[in-house]
C-alpha atoms as a PDB file:
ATOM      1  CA  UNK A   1      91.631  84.572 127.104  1.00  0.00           C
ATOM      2  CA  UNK A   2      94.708  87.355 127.001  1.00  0.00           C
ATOM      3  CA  UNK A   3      93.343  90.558 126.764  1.00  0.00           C
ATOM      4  CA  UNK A   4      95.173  92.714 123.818  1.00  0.00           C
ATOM      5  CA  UNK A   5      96.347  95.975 123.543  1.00  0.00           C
ATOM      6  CA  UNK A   6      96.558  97.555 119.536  1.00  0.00           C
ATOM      7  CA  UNK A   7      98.980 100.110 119.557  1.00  0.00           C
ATOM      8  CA  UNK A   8     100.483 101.880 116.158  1.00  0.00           C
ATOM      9  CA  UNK A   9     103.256 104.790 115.399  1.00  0.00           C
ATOM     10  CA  UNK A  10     101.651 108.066 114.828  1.00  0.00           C
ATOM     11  CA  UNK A  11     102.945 107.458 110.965  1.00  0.00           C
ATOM     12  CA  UNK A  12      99.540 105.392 110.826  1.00  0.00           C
ATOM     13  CA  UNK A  13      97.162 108.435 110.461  1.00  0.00           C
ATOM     14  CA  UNK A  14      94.745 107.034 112.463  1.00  0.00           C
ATOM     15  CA  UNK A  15      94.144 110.721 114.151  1.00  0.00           C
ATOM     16  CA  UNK A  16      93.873 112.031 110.435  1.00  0.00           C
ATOM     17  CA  UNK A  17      91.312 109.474 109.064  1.00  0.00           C
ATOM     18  CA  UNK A  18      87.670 109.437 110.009  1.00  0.00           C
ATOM     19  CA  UNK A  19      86.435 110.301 113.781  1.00  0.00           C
ATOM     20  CA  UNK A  20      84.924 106.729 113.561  1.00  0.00           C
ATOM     21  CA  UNK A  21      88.481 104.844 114.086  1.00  0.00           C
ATOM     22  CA  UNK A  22      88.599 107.860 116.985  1.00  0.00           C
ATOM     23  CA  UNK A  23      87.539 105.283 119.725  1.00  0.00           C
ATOM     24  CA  UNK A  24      88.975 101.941 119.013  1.00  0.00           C
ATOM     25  CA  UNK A  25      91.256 102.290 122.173  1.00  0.00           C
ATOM     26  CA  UNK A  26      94.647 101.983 119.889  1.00  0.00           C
ATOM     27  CA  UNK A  27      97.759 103.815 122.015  1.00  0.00           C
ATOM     28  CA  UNK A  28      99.845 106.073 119.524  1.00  0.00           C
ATOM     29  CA  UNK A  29     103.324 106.265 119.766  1.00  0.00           C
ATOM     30  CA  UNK A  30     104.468 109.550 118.278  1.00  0.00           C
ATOM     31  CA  UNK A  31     107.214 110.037 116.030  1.00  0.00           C
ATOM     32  CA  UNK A  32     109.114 113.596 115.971  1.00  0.00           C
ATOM     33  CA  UNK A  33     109.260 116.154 113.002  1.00  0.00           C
ATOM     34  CA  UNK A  34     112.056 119.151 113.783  1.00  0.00           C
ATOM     35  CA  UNK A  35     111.246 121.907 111.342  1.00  0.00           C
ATOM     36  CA  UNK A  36     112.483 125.926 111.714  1.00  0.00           C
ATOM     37  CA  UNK A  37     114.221 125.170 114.616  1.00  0.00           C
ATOM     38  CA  UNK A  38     111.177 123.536 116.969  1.00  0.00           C
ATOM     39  CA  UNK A  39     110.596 119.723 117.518  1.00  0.00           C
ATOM     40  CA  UNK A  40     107.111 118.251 117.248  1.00  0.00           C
ATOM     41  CA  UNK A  41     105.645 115.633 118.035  1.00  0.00           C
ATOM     42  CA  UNK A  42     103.604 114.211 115.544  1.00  0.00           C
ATOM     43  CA  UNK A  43      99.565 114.544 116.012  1.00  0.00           C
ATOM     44  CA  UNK A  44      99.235 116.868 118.425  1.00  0.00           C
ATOM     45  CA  UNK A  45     101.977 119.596 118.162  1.00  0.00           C
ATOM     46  CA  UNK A  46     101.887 119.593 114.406  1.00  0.00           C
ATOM     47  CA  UNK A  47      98.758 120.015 111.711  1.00  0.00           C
ATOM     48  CA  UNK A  48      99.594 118.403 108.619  1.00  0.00           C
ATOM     49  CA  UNK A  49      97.726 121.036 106.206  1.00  0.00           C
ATOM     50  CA  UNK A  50      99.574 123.729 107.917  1.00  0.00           C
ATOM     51  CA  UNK A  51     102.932 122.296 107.704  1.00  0.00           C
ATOM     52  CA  UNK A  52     102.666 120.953 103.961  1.00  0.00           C
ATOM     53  CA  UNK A  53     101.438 124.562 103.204  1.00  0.00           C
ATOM     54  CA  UNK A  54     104.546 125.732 104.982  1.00  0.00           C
ATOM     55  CA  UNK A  55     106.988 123.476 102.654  1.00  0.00           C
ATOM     56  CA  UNK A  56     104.977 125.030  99.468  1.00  0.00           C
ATOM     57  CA  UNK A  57     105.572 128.325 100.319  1.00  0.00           C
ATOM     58  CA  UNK A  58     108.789 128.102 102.627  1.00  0.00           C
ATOM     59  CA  UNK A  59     111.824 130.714 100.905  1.00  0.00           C
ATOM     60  CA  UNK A  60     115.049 128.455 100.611  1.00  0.00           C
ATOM     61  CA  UNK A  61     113.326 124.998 101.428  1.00  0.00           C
ATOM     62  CA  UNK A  62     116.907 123.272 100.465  1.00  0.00           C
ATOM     63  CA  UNK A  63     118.075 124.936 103.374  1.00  0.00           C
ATOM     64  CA  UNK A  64     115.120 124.811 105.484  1.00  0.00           C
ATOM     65  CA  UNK A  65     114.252 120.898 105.197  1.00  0.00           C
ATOM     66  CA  UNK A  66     112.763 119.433 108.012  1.00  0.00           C
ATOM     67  CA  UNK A  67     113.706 115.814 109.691  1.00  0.00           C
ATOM     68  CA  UNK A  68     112.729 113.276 112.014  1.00  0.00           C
ATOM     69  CA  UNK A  69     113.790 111.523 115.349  1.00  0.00           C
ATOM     70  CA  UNK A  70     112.788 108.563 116.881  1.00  0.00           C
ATOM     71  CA  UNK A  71     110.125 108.266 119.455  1.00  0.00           C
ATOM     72  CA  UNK A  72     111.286 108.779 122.903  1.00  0.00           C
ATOM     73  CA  UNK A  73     112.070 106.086 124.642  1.00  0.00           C
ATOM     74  CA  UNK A  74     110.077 107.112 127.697  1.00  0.00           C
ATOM     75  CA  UNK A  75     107.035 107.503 125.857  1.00  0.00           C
ATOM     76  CA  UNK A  76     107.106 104.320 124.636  1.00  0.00           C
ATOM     77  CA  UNK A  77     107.805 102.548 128.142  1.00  0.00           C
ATOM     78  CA  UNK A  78     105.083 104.625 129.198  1.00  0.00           C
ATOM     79  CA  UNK A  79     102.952 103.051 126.688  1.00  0.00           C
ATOM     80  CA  UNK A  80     103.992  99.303 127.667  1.00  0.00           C
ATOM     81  CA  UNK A  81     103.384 100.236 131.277  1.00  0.00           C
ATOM     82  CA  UNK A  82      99.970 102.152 130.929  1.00  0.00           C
ATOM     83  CA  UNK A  83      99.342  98.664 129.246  1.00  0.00           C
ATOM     84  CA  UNK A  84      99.911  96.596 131.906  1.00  0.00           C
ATOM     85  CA  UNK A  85      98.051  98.543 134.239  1.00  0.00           C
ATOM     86  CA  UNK A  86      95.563  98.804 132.278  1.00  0.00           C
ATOM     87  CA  UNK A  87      94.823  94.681 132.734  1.00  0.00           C
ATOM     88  CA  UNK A  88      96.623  93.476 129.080  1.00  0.00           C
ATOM     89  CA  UNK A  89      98.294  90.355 128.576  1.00  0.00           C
ATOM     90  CA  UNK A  90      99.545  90.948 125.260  1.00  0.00           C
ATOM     91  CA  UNK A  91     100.237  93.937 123.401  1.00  0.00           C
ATOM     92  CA  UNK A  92     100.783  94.160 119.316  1.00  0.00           C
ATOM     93  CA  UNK A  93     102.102  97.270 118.335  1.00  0.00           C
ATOM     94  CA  UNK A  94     102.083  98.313 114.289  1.00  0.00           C
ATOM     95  CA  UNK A  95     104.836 100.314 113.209  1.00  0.00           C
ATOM     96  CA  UNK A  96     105.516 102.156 109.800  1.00  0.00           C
ATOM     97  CA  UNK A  97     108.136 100.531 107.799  1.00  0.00           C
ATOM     98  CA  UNK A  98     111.595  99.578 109.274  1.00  0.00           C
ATOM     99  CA  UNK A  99     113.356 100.345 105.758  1.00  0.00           C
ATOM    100  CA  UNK A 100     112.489 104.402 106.832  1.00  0.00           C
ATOM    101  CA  UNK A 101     114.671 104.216 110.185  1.00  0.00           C
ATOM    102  CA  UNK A 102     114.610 102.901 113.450  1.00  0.00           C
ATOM    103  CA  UNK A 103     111.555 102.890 115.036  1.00  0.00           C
ATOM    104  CA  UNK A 104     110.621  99.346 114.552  1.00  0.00           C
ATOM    105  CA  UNK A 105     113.936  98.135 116.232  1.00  0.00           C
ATOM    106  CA  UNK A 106     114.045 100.699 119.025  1.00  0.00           C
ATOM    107  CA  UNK A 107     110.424  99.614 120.080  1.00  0.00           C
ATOM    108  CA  UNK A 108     111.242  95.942 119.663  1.00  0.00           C
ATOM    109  CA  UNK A 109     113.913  96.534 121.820  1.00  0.00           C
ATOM    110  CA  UNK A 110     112.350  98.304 124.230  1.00  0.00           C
ATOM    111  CA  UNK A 111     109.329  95.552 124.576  1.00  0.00           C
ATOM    112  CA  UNK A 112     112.106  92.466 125.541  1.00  0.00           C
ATOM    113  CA  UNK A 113     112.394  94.773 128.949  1.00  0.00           C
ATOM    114  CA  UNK A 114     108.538  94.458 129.643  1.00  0.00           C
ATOM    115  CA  UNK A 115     108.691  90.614 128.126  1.00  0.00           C
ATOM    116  CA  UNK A 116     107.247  88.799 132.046  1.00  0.00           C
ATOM    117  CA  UNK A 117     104.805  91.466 132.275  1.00  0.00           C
ATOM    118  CA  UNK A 118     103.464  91.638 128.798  1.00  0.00           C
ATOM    119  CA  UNK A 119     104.059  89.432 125.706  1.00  0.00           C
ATOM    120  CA  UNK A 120     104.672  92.003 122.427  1.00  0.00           C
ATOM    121  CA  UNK A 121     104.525  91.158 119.193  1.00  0.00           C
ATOM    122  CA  UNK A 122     105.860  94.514 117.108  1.00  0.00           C
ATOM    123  CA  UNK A 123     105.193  94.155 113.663  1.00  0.00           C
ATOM    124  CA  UNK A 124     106.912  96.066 110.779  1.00  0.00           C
ATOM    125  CA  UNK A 125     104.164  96.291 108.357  1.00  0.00           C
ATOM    126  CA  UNK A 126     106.584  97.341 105.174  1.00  0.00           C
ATOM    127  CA  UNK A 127     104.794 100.289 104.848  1.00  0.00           C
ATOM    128  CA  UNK A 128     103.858 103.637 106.138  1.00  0.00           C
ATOM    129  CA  UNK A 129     100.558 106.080 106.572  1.00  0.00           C
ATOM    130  CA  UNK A 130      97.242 105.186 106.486  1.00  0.00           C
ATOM    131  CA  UNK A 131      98.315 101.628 105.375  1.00  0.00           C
ATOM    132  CA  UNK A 132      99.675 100.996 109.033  1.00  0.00           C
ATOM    133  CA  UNK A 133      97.077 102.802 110.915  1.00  0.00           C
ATOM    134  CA  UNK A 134      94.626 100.656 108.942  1.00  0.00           C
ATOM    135  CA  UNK A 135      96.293  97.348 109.520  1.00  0.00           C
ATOM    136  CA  UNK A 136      96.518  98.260 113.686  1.00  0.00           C
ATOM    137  CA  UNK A 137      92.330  99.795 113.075  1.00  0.00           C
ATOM    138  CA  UNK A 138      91.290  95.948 111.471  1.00  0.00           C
ATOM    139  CA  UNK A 139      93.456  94.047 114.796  1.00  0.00           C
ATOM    140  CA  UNK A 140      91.959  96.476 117.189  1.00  0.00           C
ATOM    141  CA  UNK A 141      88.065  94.899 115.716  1.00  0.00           C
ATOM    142  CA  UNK A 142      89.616  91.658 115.800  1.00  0.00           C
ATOM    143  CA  UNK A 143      90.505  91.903 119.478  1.00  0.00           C
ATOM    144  CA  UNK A 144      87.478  93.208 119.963  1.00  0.00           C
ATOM    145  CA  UNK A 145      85.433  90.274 118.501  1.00  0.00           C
ATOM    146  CA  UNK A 146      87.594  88.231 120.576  1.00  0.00           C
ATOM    147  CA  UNK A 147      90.434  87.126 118.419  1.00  0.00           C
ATOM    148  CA  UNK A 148      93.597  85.453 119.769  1.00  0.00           C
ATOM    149  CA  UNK A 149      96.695  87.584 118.957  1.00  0.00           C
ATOM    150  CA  UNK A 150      98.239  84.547 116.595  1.00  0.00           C
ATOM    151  CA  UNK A 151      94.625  84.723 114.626  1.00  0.00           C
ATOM    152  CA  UNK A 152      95.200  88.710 114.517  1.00  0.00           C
ATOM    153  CA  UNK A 153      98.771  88.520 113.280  1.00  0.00           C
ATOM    154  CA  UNK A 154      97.806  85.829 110.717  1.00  0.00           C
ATOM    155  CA  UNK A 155      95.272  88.185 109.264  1.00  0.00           C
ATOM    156  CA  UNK A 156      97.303  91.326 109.412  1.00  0.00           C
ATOM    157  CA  UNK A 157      99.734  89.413 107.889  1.00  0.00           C
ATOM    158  CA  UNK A 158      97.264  88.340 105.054  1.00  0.00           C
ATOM    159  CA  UNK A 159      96.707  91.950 103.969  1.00  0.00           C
ATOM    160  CA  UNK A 160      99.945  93.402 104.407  1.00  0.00           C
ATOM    161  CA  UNK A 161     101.356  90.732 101.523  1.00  0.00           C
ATOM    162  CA  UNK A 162      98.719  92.587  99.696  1.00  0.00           C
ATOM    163  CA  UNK A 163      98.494  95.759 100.851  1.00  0.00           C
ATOM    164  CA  UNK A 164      99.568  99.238  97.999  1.00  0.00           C
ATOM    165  CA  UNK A 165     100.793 102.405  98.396  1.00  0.00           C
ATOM    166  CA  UNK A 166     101.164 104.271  94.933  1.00  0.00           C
ATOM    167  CA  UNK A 167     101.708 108.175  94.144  1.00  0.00           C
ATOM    168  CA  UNK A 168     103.191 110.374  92.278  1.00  0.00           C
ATOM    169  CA  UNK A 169     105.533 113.353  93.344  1.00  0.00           C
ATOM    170  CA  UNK A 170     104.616 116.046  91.397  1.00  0.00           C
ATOM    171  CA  UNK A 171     108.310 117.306  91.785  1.00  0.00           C
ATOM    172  CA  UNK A 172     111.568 115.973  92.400  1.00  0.00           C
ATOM    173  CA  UNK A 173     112.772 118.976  94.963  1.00  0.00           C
ATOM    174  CA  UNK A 174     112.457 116.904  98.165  1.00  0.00           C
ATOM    175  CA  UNK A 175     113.193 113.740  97.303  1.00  0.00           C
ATOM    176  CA  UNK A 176     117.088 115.074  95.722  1.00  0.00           C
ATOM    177  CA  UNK A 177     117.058 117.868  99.098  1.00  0.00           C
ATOM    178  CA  UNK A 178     116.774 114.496 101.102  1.00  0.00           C
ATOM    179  CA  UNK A 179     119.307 112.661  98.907  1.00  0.00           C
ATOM    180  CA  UNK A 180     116.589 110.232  97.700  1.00  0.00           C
ATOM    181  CA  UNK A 181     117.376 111.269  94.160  1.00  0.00           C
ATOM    182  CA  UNK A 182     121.193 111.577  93.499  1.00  0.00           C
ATOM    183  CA  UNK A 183     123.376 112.332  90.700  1.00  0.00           C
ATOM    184  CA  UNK A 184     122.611 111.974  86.948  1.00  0.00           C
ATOM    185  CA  UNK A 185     119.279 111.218  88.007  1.00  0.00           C
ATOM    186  CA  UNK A 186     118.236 114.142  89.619  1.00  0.00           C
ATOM    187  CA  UNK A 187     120.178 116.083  87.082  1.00  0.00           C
ATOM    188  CA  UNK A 188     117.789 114.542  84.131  1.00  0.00           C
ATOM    189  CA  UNK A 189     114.396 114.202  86.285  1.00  0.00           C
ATOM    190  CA  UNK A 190     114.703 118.446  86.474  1.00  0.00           C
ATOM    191  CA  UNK A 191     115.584 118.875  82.986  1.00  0.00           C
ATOM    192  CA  UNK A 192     113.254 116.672  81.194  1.00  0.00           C
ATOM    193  CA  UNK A 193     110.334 117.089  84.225  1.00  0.00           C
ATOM    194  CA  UNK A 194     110.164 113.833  84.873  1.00  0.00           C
ATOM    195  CA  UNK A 195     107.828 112.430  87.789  1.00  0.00           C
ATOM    196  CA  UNK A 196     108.382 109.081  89.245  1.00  0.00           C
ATOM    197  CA  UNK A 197     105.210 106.725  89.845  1.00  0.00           C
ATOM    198  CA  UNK A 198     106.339 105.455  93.450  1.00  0.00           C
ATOM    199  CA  UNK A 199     105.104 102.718  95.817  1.00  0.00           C
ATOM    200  CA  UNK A 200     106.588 100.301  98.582  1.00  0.00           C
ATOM    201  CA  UNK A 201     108.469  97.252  97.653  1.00  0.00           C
ATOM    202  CA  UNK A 202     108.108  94.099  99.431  1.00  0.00           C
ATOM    203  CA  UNK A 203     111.059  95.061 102.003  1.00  0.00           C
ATOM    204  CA  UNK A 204     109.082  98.188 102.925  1.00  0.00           C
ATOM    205  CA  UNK A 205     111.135 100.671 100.403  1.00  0.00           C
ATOM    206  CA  UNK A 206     109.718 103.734  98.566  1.00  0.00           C
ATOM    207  CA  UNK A 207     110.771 102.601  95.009  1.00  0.00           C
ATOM    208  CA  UNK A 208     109.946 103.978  91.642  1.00  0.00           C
ATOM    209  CA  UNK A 209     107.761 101.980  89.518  1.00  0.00           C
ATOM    210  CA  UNK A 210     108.296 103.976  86.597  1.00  0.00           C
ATOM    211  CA  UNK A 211     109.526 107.283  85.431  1.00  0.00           C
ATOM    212  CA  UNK A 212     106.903 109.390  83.297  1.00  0.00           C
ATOM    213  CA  UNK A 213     107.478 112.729  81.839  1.00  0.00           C
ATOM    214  CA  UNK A 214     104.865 115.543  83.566  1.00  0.00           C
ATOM    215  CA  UNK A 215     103.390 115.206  86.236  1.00  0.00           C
ATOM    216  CA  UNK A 216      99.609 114.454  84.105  1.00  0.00           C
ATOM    217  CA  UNK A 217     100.974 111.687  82.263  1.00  0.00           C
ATOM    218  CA  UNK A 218     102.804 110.331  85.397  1.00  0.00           C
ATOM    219  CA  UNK A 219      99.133 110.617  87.804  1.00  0.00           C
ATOM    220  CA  UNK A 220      97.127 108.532  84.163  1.00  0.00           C
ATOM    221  CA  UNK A 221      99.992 105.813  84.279  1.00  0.00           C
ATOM    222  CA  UNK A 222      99.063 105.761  88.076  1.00  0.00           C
ATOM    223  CA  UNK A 223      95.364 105.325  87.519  1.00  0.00           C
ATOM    224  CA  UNK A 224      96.468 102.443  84.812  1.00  0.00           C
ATOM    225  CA  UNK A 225      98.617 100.274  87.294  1.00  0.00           C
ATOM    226  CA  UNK A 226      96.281 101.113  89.453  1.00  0.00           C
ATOM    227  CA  UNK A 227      93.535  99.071  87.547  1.00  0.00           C
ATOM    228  CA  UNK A 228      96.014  96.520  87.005  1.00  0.00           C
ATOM    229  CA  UNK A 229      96.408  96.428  90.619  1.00  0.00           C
ATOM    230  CA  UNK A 230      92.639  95.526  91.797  1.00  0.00           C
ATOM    231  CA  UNK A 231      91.300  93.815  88.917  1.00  0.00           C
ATOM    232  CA  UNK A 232      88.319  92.321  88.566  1.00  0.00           C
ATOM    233  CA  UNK A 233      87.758  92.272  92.527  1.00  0.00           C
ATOM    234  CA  UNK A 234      84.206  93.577  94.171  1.00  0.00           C
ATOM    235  CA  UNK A 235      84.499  96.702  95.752  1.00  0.00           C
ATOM    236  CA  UNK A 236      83.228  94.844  98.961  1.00  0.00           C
ATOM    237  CA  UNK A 237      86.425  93.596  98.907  1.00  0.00           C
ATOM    238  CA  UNK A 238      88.754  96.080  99.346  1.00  0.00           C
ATOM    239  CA  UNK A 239      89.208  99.426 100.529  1.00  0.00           C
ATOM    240  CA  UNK A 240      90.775 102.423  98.425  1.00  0.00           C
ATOM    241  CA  UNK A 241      91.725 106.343  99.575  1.00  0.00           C
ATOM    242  CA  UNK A 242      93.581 109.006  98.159  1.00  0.00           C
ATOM    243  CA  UNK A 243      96.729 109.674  99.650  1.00  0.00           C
ATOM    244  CA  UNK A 244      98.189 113.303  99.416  1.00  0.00           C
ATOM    245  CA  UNK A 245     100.276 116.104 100.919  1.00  0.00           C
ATOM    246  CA  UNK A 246      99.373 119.308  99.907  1.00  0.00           C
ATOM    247  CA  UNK A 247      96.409 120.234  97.941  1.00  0.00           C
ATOM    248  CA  UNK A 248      97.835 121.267  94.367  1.00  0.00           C
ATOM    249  CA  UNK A 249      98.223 117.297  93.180  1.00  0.00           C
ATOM    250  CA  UNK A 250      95.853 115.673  94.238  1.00  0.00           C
ATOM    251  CA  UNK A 251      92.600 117.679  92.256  1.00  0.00           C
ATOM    252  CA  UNK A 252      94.516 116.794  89.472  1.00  0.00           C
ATOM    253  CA  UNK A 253      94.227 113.081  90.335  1.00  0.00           C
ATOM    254  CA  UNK A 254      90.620 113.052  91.357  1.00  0.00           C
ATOM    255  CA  UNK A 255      89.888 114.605  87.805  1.00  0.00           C
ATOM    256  CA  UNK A 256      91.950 111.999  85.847  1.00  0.00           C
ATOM    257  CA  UNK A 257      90.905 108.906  87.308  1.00  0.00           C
ATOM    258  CA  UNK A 258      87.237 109.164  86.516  1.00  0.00           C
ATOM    259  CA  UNK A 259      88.908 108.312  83.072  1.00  0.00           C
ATOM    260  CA  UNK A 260      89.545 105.395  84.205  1.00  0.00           C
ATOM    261  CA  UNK A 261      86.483 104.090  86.028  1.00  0.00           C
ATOM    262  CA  UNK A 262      88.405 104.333  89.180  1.00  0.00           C
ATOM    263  CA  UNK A 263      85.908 104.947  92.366  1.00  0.00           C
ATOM    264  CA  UNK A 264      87.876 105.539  95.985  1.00  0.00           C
ATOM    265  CA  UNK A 265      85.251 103.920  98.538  1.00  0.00           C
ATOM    266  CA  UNK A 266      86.926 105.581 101.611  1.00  0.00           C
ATOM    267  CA  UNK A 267      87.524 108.684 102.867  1.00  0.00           C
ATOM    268  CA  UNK A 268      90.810 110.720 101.790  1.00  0.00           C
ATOM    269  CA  UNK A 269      93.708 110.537 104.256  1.00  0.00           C
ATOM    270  CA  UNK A 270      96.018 113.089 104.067  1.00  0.00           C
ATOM    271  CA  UNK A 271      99.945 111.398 104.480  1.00  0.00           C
ATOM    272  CA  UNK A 272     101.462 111.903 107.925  1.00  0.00           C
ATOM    273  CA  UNK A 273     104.189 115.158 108.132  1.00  0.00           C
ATOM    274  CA  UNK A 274     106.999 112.150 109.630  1.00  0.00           C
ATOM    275  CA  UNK A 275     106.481 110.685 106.008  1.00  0.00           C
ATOM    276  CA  UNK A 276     105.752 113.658 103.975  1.00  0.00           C
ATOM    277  CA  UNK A 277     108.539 115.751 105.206  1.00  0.00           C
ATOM    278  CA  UNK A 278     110.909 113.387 102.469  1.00  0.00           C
ATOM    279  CA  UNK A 279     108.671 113.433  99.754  1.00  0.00           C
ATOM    280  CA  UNK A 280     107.173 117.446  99.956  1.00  0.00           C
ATOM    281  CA  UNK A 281     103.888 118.989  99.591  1.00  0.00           C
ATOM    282  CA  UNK A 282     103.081 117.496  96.063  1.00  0.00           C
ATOM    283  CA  UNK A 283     102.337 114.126  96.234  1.00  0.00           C
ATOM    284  CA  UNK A 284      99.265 112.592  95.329  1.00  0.00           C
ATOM    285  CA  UNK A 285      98.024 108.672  94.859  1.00  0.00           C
ATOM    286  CA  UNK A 286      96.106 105.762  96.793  1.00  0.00           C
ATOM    287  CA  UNK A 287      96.234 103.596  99.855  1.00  0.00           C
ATOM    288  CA  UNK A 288      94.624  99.974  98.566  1.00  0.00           C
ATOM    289  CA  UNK A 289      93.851  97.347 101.191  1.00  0.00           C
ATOM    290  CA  UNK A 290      92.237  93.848 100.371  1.00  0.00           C
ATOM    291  CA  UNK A 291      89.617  92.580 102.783  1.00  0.00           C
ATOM    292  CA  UNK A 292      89.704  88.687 102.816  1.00  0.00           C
ATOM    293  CA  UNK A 293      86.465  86.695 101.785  1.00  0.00           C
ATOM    294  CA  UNK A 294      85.732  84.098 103.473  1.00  0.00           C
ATOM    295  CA  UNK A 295      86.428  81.702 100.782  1.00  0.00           C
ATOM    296  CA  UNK A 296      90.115  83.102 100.481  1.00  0.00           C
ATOM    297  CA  UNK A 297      92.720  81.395 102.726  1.00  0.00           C
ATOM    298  CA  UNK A 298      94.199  82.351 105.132  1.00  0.00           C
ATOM    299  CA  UNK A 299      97.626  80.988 104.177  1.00  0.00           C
ATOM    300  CA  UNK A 300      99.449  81.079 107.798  1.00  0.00           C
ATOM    301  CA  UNK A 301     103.125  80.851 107.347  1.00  0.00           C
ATOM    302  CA  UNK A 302     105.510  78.873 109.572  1.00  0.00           C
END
């Protein structure tokens, strides 16, 4: 039986999310954030809550905006290598969503050189934060109960066709800073304050849903689609946090959805600075991922 390695991009959160997912053996590979004239890598050289309070309070952010660069390419050779000594056959390694730059297709890349010493499957789970880390957290257990890495991928696979991301920015600044929001558009969003409800498409892009005037109504319509979303499913069956960047947004959230009936049965998680950095310190929403029953199938493509 191959012995697996789980590794994920630091855009997963895993070091941000409870201490329990702490010792599942998954190898990071860290993404950079440059902001005020330093690099960082992410995780260790940079504390989300400080940095998000930094973008709140930061004079000039237009002209202070912060950006990202790839993962080194040594670091991530190191991490193929420290596999293989390590004993692993196989490596699959989770990565935040390629439609947000180039990380999935460097590290692909990068794996064909190590392809006779260990067999890589790099997946591009269409999505980014806690979504990834959670997807690479449920294939490290698999391994773990002894899983092959085709069973693994088939129920990754399951949940990422499932999987939801959806938030609201409480203000447009970063998103038309970052030339996300051009034009006529960002023009009108300012003047009338309107907040987009956002979420991933199926290609892995950070698309509006909807456009709702003020930031209240735009978090309620949230909670609503939301609903729509999960349905009549258990909450055995699934698993729902609140996303967020700074802290302003997402009270806000926590005291509108009890409208609602909605219930988050994990922990908060706040959103990595590599993906905040475009969206700013106001964003608020939820990470949703289905857990399959056993009478669900599997449904393995190919």
């Amino acid at each position: 039986m191959s012995k697996i390695k789980i590794m994920c991009t630091s855009t997963g959160c895993i070091e941000y999310a409870p201490a329990r997912y702490h010792d599942l053996g998954i190898e990071i590979i860290r993404i950079h954030v440059l902001f005020n004239g330093k690099e960082y890598k992410e995780g260790p050289e940079l504390d989300p809550v400080e940095f998000y309070r930094q973008l709140e309070t930061i004079e000039d952010p237009k002209n202070h905006l912060p950006s990202t660069a790839l993962p080194d390419t040594e670091d991530i050779r190191a991490a193929f290598e420290k596999a293989i000594r390590d004993g692993y056959d196989e490596s699959i390694v989770f990565t935040l969503s390629s439609a947000l730059g180039g990380t999935w297709n460097k590290i692909r890349l990068i794996a064909e050189e190590y392809r006779d010493r260990l067999r890589t499957h790099v997946v591009d789970t269409k999505i980014t934060c806690f979504g990834e880390g959670f997807l690479a957290i449920k294939a490290a257990q698999f391994a773990a109960a002894g899983l092959s890495s085709e069973e693994i991928l088939a129920e990754t696979a399951w949940m990422m066709r499932r999987q939801e991301f959806i938030g609201v920015d409480g203000k447009l600044d970063y998103l038309i800073y970052n030339g996300r929001l051009k034009g006529g558009k960002a023009f009108l969003g300012q003047m009338f304050n309107i907040c987009p409800v956002i979420h991933f498409s199926e290609d892995g892009e950070i698309t509006p849903l909807e456009s709702v005037r003020t930031p209240k109504k735009a978090l309620a319509r949230t909670c609503e689609l939301l609903k729509e979303k999960i349905g009549d499913r258990s909450p055995d069956d699934y698993l729902l946090w609140h996303i967020y960047t700074g802290p302003s947004l997402i009270a806000a959230l926590k005291e509108i959805e009890g409208k609602y009936g909605i219930r988050t049965n994990h922990e908060a998680v706040i959103m990595s600075p590599v993906s905040g950095c475009h969206n700013g310190p106001w964003l608020a929403g939820y990470g949703l991922a289905f857990l399959r029953r056993p009478d669900e199938p599997l449904e393995v493509e190919g």
